[in-house]
PDB file of N, CA and C in Angstrom:
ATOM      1  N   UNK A   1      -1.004  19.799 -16.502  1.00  0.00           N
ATOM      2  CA  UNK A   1      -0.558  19.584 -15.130  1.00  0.00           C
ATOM      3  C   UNK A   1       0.232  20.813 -14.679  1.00  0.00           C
ATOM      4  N   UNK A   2      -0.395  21.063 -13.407  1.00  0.00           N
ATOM      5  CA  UNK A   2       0.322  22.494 -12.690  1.00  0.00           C
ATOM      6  C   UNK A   2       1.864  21.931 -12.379  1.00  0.00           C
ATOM      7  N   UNK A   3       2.967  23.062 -12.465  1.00  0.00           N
ATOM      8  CA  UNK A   3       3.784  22.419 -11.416  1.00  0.00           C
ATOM      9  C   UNK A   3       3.758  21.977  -9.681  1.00  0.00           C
ATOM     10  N   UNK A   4       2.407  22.087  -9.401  1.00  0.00           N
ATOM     11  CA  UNK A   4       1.829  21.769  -7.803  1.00  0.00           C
ATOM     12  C   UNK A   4       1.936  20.772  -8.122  1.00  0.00           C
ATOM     13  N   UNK A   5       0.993  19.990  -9.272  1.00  0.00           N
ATOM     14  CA  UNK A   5       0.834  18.815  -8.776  1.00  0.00           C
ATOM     15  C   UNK A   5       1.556  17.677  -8.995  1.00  0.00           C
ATOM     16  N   UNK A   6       1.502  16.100  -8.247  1.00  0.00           N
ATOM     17  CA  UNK A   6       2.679  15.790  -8.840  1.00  0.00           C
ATOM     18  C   UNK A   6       1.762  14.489 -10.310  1.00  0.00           C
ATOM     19  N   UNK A   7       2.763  13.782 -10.800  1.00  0.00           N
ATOM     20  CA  UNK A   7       2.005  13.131 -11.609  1.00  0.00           C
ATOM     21  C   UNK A   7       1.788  11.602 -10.697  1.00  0.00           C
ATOM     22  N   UNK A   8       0.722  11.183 -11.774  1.00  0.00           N
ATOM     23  CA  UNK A   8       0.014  10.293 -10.821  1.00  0.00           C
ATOM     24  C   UNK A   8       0.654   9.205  -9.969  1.00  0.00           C
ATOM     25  N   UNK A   9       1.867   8.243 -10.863  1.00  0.00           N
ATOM     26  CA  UNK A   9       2.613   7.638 -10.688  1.00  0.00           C
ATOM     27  C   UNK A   9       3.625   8.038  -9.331  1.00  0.00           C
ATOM     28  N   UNK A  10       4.003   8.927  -9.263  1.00  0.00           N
ATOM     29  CA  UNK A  10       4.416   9.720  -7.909  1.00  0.00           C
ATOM     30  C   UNK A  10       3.975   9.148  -6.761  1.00  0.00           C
ATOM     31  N   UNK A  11       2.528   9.856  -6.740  1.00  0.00           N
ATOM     32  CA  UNK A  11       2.058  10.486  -5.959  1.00  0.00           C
ATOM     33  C   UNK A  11       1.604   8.801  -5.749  1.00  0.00           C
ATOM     34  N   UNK A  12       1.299   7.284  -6.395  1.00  0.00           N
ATOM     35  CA  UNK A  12       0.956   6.427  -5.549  1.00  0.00           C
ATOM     36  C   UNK A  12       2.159   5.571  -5.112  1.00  0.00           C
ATOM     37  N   UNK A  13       3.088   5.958  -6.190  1.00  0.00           N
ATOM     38  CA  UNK A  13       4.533   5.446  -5.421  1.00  0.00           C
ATOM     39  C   UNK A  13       5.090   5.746  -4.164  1.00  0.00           C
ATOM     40  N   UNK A  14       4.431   6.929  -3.749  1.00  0.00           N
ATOM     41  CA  UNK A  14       5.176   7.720  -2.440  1.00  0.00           C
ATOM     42  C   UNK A  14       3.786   7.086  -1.401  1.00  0.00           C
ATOM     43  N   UNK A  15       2.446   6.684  -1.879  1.00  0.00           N
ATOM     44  CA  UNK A  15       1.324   6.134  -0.816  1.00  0.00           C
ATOM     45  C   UNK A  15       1.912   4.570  -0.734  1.00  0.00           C
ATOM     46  N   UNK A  16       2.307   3.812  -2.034  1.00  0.00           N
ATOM     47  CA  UNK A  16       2.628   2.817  -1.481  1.00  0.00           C
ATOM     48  C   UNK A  16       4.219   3.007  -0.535  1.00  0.00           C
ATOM     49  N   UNK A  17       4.960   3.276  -0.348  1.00  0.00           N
ATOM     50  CA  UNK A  17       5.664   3.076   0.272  1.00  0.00           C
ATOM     51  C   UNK A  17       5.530   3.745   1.696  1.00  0.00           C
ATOM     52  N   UNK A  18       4.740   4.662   1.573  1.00  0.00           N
ATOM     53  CA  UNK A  18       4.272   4.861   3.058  1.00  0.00           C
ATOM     54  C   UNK A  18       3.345   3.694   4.050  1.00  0.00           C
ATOM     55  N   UNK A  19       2.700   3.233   2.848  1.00  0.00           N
ATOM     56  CA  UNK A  19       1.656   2.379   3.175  1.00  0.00           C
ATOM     57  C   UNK A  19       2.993   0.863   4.159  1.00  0.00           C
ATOM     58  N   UNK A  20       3.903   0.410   3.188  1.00  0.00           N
ATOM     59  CA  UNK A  20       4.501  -0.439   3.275  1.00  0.00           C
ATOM     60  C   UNK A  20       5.278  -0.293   4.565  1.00  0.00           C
ATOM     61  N   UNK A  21       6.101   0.964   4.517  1.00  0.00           N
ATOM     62  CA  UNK A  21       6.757   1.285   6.200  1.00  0.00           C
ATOM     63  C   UNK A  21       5.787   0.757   7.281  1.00  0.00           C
ATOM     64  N   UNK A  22       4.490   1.739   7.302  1.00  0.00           N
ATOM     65  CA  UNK A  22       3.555   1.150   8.459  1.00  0.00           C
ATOM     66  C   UNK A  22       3.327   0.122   8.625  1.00  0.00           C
ATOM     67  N   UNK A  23       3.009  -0.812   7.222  1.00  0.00           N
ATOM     68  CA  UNK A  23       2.943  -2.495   7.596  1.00  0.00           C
ATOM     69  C   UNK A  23       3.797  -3.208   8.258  1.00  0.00           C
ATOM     70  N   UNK A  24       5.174  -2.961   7.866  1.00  0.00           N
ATOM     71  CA  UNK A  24       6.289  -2.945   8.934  1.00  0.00           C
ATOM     72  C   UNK A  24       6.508  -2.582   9.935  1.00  0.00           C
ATOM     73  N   UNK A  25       5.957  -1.332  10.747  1.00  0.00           N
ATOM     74  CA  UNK A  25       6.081  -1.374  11.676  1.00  0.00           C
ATOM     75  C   UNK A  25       5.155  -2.416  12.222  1.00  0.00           C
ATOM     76  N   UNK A  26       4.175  -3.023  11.855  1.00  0.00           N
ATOM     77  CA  UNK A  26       3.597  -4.079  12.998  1.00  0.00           C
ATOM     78  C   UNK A  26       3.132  -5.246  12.443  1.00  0.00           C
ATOM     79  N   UNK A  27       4.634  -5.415  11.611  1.00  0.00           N
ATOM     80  CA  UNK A  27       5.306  -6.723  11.623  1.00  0.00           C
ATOM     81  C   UNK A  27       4.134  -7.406  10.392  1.00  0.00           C
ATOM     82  N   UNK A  28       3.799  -6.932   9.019  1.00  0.00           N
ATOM     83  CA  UNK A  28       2.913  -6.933   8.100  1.00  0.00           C
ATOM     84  C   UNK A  28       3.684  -6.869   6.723  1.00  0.00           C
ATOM     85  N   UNK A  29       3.753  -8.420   5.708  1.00  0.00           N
ATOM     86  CA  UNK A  29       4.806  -7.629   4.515  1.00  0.00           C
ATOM     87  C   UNK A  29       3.859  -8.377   3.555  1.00  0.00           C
ATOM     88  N   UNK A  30       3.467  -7.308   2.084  1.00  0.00           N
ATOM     89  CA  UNK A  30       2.624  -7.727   1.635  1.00  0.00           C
ATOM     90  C   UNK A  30       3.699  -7.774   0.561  1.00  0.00           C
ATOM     91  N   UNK A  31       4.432  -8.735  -0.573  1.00  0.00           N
ATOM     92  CA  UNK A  31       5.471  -8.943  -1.213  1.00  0.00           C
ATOM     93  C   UNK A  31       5.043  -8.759  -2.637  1.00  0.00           C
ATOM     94  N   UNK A  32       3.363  -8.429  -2.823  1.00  0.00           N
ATOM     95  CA  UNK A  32       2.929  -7.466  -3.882  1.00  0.00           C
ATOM     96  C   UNK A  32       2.618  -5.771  -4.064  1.00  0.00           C
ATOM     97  N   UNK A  33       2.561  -5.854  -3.058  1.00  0.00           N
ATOM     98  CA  UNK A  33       2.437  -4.221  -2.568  1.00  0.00           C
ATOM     99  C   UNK A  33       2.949  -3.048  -3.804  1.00  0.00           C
ATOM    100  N   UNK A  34       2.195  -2.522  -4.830  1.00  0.00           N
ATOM    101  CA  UNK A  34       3.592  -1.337  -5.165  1.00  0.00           C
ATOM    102  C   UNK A  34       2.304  -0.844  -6.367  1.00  0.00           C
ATOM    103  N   UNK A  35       3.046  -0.318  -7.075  1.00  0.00           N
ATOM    104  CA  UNK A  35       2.061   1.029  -8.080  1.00  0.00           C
ATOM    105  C   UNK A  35       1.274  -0.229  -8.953  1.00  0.00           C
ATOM    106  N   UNK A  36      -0.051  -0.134  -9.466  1.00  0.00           N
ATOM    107  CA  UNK A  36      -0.463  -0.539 -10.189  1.00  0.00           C
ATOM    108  C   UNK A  36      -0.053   0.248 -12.096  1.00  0.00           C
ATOM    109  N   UNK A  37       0.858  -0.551 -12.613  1.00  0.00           N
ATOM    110  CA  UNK A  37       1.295   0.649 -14.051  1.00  0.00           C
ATOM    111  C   UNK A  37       0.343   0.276 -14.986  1.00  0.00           C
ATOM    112  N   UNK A  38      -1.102  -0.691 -15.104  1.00  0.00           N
ATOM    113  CA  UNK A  38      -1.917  -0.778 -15.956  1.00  0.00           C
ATOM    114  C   UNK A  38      -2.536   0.333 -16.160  1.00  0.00           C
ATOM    115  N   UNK A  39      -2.960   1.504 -14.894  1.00  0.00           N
ATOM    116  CA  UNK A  39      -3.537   2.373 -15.009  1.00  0.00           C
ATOM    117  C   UNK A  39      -3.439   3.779 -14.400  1.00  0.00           C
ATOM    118  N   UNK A  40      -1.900   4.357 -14.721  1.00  0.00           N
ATOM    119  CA  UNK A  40      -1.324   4.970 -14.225  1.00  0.00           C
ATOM    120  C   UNK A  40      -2.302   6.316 -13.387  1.00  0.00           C
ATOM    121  N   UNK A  41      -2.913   6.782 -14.472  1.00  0.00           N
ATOM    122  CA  UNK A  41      -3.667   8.255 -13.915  1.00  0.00           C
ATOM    123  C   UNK A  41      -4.732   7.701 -13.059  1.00  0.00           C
ATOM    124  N   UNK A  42      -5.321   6.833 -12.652  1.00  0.00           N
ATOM    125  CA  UNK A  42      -6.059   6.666 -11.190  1.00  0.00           C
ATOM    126  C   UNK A  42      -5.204   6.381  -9.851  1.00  0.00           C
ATOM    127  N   UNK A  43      -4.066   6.569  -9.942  1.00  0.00           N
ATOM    128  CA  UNK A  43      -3.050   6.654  -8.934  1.00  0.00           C
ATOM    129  C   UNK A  43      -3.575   5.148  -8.086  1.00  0.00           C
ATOM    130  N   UNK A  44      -3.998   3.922  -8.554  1.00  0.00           N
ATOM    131  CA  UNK A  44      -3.683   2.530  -7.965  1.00  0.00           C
ATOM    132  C   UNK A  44      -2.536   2.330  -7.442  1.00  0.00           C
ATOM    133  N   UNK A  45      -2.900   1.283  -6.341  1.00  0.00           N
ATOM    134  CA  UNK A  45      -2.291   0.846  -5.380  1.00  0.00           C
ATOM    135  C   UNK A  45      -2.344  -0.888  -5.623  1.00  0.00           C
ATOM    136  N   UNK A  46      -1.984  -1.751  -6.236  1.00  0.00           N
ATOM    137  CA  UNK A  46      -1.870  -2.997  -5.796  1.00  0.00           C
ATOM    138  C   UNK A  46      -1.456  -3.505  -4.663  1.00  0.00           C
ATOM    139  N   UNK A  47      -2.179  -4.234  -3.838  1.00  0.00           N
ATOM    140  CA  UNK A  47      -1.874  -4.800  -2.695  1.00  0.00           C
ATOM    141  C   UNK A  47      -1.426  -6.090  -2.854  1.00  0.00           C
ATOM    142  N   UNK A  48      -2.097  -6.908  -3.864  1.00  0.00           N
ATOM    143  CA  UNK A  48      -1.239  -8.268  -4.212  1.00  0.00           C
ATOM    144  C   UNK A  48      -2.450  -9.207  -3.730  1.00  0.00           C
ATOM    145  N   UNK A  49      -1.772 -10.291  -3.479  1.00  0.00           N
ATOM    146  CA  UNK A  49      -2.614 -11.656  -2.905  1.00  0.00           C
ATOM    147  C   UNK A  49      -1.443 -12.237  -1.910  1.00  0.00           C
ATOM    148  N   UNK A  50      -2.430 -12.439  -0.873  1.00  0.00           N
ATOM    149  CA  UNK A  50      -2.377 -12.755   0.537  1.00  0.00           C
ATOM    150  C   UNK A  50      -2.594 -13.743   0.871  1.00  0.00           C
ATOM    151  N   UNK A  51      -1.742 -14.585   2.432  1.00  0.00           N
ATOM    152  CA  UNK A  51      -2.272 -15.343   2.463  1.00  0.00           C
ATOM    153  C   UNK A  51      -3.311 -15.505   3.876  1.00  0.00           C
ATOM    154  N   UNK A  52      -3.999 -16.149   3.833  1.00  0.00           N
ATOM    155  CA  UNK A  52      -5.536 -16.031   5.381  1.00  0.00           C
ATOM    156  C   UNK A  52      -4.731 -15.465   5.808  1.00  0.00           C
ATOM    157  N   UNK A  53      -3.735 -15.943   6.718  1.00  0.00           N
ATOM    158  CA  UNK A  53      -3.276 -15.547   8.024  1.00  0.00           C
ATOM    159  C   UNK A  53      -2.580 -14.359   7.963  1.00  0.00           C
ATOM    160  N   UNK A  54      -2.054 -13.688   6.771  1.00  0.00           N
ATOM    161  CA  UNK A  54      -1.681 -12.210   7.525  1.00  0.00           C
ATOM    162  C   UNK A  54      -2.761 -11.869   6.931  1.00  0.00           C
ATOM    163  N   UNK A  55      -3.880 -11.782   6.306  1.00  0.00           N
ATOM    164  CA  UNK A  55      -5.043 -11.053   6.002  1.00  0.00           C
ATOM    165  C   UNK A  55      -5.859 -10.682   7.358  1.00  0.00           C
ATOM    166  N   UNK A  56      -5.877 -11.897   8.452  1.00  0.00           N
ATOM    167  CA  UNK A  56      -6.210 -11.717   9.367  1.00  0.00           C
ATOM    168  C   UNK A  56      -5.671 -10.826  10.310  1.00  0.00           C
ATOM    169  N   UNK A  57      -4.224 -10.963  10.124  1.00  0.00           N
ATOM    170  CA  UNK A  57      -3.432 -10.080  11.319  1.00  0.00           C
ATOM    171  C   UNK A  57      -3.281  -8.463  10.624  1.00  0.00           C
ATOM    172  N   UNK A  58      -3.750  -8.613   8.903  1.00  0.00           N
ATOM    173  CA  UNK A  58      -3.716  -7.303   8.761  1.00  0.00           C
ATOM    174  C   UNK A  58      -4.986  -6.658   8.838  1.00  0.00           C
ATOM    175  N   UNK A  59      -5.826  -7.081   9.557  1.00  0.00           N
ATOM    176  CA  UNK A  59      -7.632  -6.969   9.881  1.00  0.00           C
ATOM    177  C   UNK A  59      -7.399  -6.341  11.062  1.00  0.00           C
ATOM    178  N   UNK A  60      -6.582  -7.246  11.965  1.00  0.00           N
ATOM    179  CA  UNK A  60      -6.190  -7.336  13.826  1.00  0.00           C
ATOM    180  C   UNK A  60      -5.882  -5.832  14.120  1.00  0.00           C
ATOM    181  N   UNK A  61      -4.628  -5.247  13.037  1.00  0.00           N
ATOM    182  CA  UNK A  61      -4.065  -4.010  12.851  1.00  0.00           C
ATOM    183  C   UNK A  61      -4.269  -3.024  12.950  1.00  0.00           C
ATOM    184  N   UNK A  62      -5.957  -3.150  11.780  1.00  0.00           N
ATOM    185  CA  UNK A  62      -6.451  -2.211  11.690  1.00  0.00           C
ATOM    186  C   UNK A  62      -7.550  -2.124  12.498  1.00  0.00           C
ATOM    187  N   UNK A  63      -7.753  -2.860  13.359  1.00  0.00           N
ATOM    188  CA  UNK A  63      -8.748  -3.047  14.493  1.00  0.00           C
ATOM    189  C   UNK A  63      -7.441  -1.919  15.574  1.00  0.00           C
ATOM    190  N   UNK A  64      -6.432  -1.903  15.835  1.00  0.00           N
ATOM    191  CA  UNK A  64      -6.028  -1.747  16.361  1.00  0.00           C
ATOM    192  C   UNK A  64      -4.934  -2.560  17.673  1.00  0.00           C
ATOM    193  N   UNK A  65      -5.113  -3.617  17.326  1.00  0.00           N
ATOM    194  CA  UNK A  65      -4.460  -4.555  18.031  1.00  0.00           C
ATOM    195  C   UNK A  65      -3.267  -4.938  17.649  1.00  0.00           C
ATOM    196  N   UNK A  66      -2.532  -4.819  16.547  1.00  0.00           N
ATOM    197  CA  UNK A  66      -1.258  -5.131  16.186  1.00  0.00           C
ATOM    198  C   UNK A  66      -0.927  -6.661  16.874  1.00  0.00           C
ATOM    199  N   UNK A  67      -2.055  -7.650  15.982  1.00  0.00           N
ATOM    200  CA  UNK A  67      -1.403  -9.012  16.464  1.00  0.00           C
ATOM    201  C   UNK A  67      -0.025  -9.559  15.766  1.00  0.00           C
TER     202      UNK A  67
END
């Protein structure tokens, strides 16, 4: 590993929590959300389990509608 790059764990710790701010901004909290550590060097993202209804409003979101 160069010192450029960062290690994997990083680099999805810093996507999930970016990921998580934005869900917040439009009102979206996924309370599994965070690094997957089974498999560190593919830089996973666990999203968790959901229930219908914000699955839907996190569909709405990404449609662009921020229901």
């Amino acid at each position: 590993m160069t010192t450029a790059q960062k290690p994997a764990t990083n680099e999805a710790a810093e996507a999930a929590e970016v990921l998580r701010a934005a869900l917040t901004e439009v009102g979206i909290v996924l309370p599994s959300l965070g690094v997957d550590g089974a498999s560190p060097a593919l830089n996973l993202i666990n999203l968790g389990r959901i229930r219908a209804d914000v699955a839907l409003r996190l569909a709405e979101a990404l449609r662009g509608g921020h229901a």
